[in-house]
C-alpha atoms as a PDB file:
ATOM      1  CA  UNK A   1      27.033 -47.286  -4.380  1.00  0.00           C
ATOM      2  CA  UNK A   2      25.432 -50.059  -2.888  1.00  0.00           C
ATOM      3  CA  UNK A   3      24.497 -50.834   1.073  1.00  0.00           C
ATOM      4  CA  UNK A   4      24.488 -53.682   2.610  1.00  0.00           C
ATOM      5  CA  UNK A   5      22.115 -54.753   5.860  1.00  0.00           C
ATOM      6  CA  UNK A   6      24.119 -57.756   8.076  1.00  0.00           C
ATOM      7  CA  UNK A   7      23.361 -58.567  11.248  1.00  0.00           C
ATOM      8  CA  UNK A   8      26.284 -59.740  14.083  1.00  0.00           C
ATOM      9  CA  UNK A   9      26.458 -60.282  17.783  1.00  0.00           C
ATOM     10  CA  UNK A  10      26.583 -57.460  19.696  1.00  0.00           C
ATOM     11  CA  UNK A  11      30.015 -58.169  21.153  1.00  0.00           C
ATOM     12  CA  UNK A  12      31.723 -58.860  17.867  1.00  0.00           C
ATOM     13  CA  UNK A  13      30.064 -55.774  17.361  1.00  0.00           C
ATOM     14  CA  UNK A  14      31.930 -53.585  20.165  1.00  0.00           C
ATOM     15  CA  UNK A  15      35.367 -55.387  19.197  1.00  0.00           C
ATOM     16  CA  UNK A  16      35.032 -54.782  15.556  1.00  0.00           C
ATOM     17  CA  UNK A  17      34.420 -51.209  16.236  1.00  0.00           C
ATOM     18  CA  UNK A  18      37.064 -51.020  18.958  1.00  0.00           C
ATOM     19  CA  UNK A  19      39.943 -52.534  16.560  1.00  0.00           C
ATOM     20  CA  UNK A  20      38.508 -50.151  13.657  1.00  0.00           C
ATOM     21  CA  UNK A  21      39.027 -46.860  16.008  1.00  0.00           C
ATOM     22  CA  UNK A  22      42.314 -47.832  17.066  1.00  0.00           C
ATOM     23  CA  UNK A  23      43.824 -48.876  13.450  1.00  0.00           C
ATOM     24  CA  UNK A  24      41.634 -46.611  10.933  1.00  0.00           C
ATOM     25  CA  UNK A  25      39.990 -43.959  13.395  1.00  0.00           C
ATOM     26  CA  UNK A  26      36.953 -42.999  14.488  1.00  0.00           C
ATOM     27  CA  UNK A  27      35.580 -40.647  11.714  1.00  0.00           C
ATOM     28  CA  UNK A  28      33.076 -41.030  10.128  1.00  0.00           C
ATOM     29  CA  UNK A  29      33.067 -43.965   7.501  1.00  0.00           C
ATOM     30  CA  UNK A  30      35.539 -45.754   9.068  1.00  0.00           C
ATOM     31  CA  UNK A  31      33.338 -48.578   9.395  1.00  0.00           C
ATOM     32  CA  UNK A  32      33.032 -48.972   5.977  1.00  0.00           C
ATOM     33  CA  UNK A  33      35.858 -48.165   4.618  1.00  0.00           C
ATOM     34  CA  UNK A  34      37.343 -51.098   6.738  1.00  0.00           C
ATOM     35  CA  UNK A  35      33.996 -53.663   5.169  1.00  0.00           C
ATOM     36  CA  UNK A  36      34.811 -53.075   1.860  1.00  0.00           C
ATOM     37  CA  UNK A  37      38.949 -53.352   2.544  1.00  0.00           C
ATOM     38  CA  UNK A  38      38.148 -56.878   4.088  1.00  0.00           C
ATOM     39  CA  UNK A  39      35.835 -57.499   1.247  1.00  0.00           C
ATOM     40  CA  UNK A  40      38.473 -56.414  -1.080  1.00  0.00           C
ATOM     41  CA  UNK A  41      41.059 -58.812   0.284  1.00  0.00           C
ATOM     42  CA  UNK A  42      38.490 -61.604   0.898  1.00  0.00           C
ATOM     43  CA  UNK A  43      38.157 -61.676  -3.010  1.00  0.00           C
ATOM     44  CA  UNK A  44      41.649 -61.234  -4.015  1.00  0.00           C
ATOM     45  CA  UNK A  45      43.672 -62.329  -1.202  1.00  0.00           C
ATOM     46  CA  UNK A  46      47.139 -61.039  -0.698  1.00  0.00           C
ATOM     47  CA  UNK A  47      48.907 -63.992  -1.075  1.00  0.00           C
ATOM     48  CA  UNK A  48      50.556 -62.992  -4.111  1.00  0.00           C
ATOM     49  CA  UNK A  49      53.190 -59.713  -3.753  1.00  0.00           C
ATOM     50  CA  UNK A  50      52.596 -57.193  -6.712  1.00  0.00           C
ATOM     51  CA  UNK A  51      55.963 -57.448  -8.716  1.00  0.00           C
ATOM     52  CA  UNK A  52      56.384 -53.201  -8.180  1.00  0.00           C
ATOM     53  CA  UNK A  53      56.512 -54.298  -4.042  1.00  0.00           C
ATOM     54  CA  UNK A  54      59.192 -56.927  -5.035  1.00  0.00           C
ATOM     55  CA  UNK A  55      61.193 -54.687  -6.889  1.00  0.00           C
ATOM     56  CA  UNK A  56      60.945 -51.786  -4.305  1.00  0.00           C
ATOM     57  CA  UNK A  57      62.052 -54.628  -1.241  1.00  0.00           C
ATOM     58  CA  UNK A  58      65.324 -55.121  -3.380  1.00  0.00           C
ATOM     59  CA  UNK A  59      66.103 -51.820  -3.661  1.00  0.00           C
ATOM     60  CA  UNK A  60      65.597 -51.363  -0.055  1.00  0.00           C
ATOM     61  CA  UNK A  61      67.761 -54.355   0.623  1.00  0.00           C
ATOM     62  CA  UNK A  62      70.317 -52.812  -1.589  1.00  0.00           C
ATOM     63  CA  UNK A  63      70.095 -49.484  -0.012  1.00  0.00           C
ATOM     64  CA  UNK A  64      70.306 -50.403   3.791  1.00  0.00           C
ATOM     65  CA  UNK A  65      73.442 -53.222   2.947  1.00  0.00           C
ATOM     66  CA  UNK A  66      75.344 -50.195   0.974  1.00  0.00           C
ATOM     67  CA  UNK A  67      74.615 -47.894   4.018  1.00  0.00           C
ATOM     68  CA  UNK A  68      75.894 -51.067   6.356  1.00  0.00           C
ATOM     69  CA  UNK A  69      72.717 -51.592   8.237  1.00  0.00           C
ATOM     70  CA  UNK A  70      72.103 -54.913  10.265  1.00  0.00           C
ATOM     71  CA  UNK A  71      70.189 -57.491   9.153  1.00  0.00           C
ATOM     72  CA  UNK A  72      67.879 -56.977  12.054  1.00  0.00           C
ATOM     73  CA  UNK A  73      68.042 -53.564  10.918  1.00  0.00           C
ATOM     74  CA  UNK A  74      67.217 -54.845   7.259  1.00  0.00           C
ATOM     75  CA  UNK A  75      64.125 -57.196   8.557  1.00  0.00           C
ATOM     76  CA  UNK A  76      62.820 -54.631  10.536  1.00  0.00           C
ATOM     77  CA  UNK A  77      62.312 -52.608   7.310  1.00  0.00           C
ATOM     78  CA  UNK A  78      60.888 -55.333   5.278  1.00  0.00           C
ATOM     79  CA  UNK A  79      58.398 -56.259   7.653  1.00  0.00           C
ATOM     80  CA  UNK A  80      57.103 -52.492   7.773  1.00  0.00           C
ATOM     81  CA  UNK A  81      56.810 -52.531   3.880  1.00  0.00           C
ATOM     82  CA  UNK A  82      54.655 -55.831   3.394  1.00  0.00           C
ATOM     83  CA  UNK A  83      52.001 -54.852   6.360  1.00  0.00           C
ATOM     84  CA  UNK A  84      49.521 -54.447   4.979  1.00  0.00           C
ATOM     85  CA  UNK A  85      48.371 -51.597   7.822  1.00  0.00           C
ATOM     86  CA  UNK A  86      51.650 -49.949   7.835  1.00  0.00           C
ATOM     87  CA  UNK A  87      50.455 -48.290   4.708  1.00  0.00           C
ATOM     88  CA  UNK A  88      47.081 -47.030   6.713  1.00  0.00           C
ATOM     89  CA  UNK A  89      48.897 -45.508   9.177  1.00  0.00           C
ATOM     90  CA  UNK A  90      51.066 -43.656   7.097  1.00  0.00           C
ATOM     91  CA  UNK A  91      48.017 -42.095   5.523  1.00  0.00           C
ATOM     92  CA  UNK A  92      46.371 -41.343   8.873  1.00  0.00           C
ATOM     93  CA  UNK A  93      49.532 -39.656  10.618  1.00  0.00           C
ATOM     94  CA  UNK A  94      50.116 -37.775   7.164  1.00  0.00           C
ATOM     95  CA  UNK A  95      46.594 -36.373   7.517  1.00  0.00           C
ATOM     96  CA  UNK A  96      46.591 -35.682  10.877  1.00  0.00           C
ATOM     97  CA  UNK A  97      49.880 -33.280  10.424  1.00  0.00           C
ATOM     98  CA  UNK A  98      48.026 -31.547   7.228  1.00  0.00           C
ATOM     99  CA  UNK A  99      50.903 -32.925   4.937  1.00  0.00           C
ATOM    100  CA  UNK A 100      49.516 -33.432   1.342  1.00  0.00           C
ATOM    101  CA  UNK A 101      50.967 -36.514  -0.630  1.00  0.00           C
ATOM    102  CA  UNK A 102      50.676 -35.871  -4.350  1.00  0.00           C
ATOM    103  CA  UNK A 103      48.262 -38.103  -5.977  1.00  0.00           C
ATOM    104  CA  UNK A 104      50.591 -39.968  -8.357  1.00  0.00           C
ATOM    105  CA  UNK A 105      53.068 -40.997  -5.275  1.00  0.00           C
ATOM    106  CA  UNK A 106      51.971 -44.274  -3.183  1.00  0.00           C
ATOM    107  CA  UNK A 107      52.005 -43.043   0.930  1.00  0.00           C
ATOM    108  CA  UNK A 108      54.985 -45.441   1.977  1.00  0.00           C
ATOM    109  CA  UNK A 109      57.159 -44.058  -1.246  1.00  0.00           C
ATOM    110  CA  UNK A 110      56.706 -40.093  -0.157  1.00  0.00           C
ATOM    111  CA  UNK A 111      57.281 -41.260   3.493  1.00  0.00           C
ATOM    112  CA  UNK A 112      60.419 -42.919   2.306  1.00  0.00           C
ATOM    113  CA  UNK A 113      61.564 -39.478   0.468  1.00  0.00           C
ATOM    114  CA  UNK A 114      60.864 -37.861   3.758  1.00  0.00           C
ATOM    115  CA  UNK A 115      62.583 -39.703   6.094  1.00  0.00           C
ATOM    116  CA  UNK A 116      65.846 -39.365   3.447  1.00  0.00           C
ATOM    117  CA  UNK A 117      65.610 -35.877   3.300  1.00  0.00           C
ATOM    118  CA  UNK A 118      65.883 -35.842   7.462  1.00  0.00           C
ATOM    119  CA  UNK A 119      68.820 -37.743   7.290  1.00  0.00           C
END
């Protein structure tokens, strides 16, 4: 593993930090685990949407119009699969209740099976 020395300005600093603690956490690595995200994405930007994502928005769309849902309802949904932090959060509130999500299942796709089994 390679580290990295970079200097910034004191107040982009304390912001930096700030917006790390409230999306990521303040535990330790945070810091960099949020460099080498924004690294990641820097190099291969997000532009594109995996065709897996695509495929899992349709059957989301299909789901929610066969269980009569809005489209409000239906963009609301959408937008909370393609953030890119939605899938962060998941993780973190997961973690913080001492759920374990089994390796081979993505975060968003065990929520998902969750929330169904509530309902």
């Amino acid at each position: 593993m390679k580290q990295l020395l970079i200097r910034i300005d004191d107040d982009l600093d304390k912001e930096l930090r700030e917006a790390i603690r409230r999306r990521i956490g303040s535990r330790k690595g945070s810091l960099s685990q949020f460099v080498e995200q924004a690294i990641r994405d820097y190099i291969h930007p997000r532009s594109e949407i995996a065709n897996a994502t695509l495929i899992e928005a349709m059957d989301l769309i299909a789901d929610m119009i066969s269980q009569g849902k809005s489209k409000a309802d239906i963009l609301a949904n959408l937008e909370i699969l393609f953030d890119p932090e939605f899938e962060a959060s998941i993780i973190r509130g997961i973690r913080e209740k001492g759920i374990v999500v089994p390796p081979t299942t993505k975060p968003s796709q065990f929520l998902h099976k969750m929330l169904k089994r509530k309902e």
